[in-house]
C-alpha atoms as a PDB file:
ATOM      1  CA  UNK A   1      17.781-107.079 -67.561  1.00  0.00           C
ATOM      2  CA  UNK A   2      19.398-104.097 -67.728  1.00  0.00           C
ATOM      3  CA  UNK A   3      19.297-100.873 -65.411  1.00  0.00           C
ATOM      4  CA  UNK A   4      19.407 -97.600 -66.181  1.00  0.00           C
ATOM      5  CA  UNK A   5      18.471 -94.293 -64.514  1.00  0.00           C
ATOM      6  CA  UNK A   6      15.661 -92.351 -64.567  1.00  0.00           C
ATOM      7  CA  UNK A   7      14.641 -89.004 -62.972  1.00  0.00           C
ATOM      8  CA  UNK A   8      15.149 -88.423 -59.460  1.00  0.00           C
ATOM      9  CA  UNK A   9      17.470 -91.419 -58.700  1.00  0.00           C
ATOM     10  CA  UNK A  10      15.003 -93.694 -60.498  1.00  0.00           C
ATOM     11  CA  UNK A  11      15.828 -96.717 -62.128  1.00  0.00           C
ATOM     12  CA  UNK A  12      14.011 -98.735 -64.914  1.00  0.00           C
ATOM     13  CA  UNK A  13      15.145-101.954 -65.746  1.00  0.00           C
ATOM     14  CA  UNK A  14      15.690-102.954 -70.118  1.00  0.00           C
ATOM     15  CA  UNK A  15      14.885-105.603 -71.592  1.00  0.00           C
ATOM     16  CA  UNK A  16      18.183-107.742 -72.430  1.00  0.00           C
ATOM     17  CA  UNK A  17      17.525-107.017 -76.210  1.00  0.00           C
ATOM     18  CA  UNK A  18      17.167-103.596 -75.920  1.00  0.00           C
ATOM     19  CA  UNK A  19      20.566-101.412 -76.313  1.00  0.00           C
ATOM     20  CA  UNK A  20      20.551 -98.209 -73.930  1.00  0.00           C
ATOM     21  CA  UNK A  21      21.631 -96.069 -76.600  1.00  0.00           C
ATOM     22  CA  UNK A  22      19.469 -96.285 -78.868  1.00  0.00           C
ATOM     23  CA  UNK A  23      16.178 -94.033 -78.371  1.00  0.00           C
ATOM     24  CA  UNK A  24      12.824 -96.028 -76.495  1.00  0.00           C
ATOM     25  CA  UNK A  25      11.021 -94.398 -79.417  1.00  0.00           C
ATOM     26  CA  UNK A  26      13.283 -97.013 -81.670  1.00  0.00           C
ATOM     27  CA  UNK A  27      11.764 -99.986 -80.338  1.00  0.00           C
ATOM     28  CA  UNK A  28       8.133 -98.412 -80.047  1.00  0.00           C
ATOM     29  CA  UNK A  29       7.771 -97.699 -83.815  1.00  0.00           C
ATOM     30  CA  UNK A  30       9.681-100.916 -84.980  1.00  0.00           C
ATOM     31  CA  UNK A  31       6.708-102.932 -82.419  1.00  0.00           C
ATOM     32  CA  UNK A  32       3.846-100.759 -83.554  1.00  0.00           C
ATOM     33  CA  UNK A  33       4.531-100.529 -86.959  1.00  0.00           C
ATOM     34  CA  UNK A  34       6.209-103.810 -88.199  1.00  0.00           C
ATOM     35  CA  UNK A  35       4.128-107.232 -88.053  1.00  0.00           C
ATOM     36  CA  UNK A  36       7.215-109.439 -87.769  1.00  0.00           C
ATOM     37  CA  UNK A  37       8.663-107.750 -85.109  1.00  0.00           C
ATOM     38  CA  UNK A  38       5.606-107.213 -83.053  1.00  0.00           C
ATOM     39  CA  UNK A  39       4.960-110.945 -83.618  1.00  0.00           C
ATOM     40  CA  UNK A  40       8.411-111.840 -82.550  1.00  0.00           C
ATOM     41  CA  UNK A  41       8.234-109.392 -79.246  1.00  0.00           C
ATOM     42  CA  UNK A  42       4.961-110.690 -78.227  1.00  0.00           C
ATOM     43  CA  UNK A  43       6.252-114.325 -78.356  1.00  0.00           C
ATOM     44  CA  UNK A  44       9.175-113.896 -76.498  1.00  0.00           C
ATOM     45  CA  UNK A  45       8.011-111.675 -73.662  1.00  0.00           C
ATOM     46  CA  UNK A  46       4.802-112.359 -73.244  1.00  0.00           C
ATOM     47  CA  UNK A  47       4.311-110.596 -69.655  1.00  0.00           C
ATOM     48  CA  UNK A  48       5.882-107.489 -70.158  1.00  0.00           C
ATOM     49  CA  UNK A  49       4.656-104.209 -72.470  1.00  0.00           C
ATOM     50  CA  UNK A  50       6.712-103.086 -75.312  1.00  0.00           C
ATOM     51  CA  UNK A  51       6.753 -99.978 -72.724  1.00  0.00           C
ATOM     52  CA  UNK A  52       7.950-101.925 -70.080  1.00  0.00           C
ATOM     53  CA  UNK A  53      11.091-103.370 -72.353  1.00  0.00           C
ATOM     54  CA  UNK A  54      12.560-100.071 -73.010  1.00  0.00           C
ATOM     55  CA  UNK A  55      12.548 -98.767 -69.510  1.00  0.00           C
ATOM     56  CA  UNK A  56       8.825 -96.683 -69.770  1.00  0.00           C
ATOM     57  CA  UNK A  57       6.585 -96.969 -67.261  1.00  0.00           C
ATOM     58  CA  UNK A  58       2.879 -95.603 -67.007  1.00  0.00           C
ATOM     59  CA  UNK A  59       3.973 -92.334 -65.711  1.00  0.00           C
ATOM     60  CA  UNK A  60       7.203 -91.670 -68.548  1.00  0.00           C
ATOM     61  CA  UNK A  61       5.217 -92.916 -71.619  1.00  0.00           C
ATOM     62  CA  UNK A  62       5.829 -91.570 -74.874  1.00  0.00           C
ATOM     63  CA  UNK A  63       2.378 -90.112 -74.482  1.00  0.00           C
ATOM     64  CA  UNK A  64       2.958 -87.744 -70.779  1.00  0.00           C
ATOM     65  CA  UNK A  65       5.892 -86.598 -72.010  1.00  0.00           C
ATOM     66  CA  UNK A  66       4.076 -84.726 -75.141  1.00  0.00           C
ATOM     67  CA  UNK A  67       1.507 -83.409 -72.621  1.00  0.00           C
ATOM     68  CA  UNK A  68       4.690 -82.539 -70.197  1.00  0.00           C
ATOM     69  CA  UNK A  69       5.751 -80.291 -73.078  1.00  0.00           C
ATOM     70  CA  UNK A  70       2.561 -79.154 -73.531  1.00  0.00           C
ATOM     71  CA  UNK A  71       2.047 -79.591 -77.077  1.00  0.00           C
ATOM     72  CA  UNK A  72      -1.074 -79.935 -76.272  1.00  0.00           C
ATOM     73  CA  UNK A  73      -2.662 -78.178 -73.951  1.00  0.00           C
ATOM     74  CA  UNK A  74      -5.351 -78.912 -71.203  1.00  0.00           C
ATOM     75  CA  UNK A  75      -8.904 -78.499 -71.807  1.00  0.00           C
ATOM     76  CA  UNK A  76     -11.508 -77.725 -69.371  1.00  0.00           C
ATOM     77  CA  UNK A  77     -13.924 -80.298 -69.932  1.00  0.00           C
ATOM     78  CA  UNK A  78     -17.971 -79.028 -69.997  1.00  0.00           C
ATOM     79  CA  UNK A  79     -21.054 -81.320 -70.727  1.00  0.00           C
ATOM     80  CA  UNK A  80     -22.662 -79.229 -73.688  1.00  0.00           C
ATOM     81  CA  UNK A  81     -26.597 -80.515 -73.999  1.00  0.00           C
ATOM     82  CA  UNK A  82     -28.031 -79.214 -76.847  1.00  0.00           C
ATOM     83  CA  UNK A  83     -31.784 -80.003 -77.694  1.00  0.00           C
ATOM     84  CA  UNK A  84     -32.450 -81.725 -80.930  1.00  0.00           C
ATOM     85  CA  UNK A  85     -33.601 -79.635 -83.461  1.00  0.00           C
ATOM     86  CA  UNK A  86     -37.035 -80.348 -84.714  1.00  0.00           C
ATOM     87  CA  UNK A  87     -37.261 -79.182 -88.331  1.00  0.00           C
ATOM     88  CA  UNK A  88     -41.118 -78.147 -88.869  1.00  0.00           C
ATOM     89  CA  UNK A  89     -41.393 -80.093 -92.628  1.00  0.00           C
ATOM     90  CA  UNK A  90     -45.192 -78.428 -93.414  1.00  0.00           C
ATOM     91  CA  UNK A  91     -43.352 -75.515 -94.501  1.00  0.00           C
ATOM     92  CA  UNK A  92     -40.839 -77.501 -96.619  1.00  0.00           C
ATOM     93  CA  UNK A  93     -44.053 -79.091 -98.014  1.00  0.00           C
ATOM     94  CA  UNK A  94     -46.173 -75.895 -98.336  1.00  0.00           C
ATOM     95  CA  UNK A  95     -42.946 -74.625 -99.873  1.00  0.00           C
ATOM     96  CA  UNK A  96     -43.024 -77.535-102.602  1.00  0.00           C
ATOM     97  CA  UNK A  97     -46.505 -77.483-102.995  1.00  0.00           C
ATOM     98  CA  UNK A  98     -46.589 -73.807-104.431  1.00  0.00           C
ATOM     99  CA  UNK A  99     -43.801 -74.570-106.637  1.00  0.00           C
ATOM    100  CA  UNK A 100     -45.629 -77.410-108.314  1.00  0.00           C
ATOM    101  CA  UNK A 101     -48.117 -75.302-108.513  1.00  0.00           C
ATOM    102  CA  UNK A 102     -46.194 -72.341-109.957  1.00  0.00           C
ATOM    103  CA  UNK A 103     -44.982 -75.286-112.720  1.00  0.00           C
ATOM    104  CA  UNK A 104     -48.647 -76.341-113.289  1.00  0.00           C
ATOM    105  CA  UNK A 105     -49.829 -72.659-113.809  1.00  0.00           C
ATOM    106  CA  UNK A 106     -46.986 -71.841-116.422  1.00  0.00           C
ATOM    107  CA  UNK A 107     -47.400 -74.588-118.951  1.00  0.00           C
ATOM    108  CA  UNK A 108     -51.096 -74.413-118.987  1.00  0.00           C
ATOM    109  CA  UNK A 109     -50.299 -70.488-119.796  1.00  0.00           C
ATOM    110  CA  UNK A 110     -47.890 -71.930-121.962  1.00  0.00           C
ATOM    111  CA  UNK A 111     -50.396 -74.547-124.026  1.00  0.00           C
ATOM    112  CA  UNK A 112     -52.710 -72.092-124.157  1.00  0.00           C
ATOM    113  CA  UNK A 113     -50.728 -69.719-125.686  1.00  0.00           C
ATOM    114  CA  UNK A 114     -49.626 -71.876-127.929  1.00  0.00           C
ATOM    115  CA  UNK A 115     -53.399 -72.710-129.087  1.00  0.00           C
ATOM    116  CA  UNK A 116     -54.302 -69.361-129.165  1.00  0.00           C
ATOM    117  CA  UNK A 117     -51.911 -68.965-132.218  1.00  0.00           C
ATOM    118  CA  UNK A 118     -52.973 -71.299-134.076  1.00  0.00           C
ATOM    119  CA  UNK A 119     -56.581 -70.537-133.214  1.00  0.00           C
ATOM    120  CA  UNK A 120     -55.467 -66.970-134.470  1.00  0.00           C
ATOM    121  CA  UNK A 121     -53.308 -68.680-137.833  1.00  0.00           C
ATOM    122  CA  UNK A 122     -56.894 -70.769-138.333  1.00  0.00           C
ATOM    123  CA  UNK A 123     -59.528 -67.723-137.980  1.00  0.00           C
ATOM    124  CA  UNK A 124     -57.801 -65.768-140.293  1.00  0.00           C
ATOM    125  CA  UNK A 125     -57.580 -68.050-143.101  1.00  0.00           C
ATOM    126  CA  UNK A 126     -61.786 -69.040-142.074  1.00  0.00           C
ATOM    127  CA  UNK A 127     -61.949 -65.004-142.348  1.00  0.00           C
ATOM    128  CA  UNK A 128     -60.544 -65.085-145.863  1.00  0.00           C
ATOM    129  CA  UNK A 129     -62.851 -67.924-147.023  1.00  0.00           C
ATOM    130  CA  UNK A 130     -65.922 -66.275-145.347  1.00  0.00           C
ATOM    131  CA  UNK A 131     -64.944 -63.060-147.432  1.00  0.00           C
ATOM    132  CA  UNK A 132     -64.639 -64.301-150.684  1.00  0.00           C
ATOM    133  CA  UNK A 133     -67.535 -67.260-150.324  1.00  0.00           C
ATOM    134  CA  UNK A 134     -70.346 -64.860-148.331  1.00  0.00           C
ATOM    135  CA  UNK A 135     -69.736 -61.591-148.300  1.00  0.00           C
ATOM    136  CA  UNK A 136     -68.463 -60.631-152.030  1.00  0.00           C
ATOM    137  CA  UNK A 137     -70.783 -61.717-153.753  1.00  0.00           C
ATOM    138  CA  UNK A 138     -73.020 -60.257-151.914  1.00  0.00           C
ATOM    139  CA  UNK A 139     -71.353 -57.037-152.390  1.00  0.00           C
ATOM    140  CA  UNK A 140     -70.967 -57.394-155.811  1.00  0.00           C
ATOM    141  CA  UNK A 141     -72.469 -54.704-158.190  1.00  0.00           C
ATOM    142  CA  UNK A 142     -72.252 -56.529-161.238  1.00  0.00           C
ATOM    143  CA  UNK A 143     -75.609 -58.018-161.723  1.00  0.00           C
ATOM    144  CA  UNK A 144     -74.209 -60.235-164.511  1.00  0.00           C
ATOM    145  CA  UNK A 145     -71.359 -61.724-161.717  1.00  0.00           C
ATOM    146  CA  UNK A 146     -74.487 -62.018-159.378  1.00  0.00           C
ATOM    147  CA  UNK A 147     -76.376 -63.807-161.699  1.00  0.00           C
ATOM    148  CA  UNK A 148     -73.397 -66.348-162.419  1.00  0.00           C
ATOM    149  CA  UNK A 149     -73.021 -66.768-158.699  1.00  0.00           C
ATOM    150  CA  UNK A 150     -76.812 -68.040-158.457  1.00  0.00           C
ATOM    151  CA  UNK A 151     -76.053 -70.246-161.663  1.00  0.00           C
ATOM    152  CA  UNK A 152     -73.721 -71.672-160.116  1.00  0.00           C
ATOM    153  CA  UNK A 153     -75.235 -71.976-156.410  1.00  0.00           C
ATOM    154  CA  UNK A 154     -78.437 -73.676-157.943  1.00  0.00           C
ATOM    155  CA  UNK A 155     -80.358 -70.661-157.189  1.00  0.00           C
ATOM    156  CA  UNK A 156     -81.455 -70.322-161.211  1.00  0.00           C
ATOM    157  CA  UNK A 157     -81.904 -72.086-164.031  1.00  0.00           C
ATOM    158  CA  UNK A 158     -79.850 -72.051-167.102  1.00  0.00           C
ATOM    159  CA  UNK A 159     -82.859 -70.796-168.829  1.00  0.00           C
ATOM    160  CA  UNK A 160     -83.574 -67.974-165.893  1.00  0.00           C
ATOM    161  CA  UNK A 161     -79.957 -67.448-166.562  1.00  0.00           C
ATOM    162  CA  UNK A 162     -80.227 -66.678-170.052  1.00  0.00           C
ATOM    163  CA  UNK A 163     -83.247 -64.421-169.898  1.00  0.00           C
ATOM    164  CA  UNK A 164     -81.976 -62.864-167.110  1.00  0.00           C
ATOM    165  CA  UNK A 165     -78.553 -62.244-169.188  1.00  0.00           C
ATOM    166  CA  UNK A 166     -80.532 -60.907-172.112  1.00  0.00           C
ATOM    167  CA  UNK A 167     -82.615 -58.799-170.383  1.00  0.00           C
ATOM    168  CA  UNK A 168     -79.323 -56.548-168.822  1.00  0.00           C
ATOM    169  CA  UNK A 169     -77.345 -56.487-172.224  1.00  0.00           C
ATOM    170  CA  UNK A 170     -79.888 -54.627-173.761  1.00  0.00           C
END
């Protein structure tokens, strides 16, 4: 082991691998970061600290002296208690309810929309057909194209027809 001075007439004693001049924070890196070498360390001295090896003790780890330089800096500690916050879910349901709703609502305005024009395509052409079936001939003011329309309905004979057809050509 190996002595060398520390603050205030301190002394810390070194591992005998460890060479004074190199920088503690040499050895700490190699041990936390390298398998072999942590491995190897642990092996040969098992009842001593990597910390211990390279002349830091609990009060000059690598860790105080960051706080000594105040890199980070102290914190008041507080116990904050907050309540759990209870989430009310009818109004996330009401909420999805209406919108479903709302969805329902617009395609059946949709589908019947849609019917309505082809209910309006279909009673036009019916409208058409009702014209020219029903209502012209009625309308009509030929009697001779009246008297073909009830030949050809069944109303009259061929005979009727005939005497019927005479009787308005002269």
């Amino acid at each position: 082991m190996i002595l060398i001075p520390l603050q205030n007439d301190v002394f810390a004693e070194l591992a005998d691998f460890v060479d004074p001049n190199k920088d503690p924070q040499y050895y700490l890196d190699r041990y936390y970061n390298e398998v072999t070498y942590k491995s190897w360390f642990d092996r040969n001295y098992p009842d001593i600290t990597i910390e211990e090896a390279v002349g830091l003790n609990e009060e000059s780890s690598v860790i105080d002296s960051i706080l000594k330089k105040e890199l980070i800096q102290e914190a008041d500690a507080t116990l904050v208690h907050q309540e759990p916050i209870q989430t009310n879910n009818s109004e996330t349901i009401h909420m999805i309810l209406a919108i479903g709703g709302l969805g329902i609502l617009f395609g059946a305005v949709y589908g019947i929309k849609r019917k309505v024009n082809d209910n309006t395509r279909q009673i036009s052409i019916n409208k058409e057909t009702i014209k020219n079936k029903i209502i012209k001939p009625i309308t009509r003011t030929n009697p001779l194209d009246v008297l073909q329309m009830r030949l050809v309905k069944g109303e009259i004979s061929l005979e009727e027809f005939e005497i019927l057809e005479k009787k308005l050509q002269s």
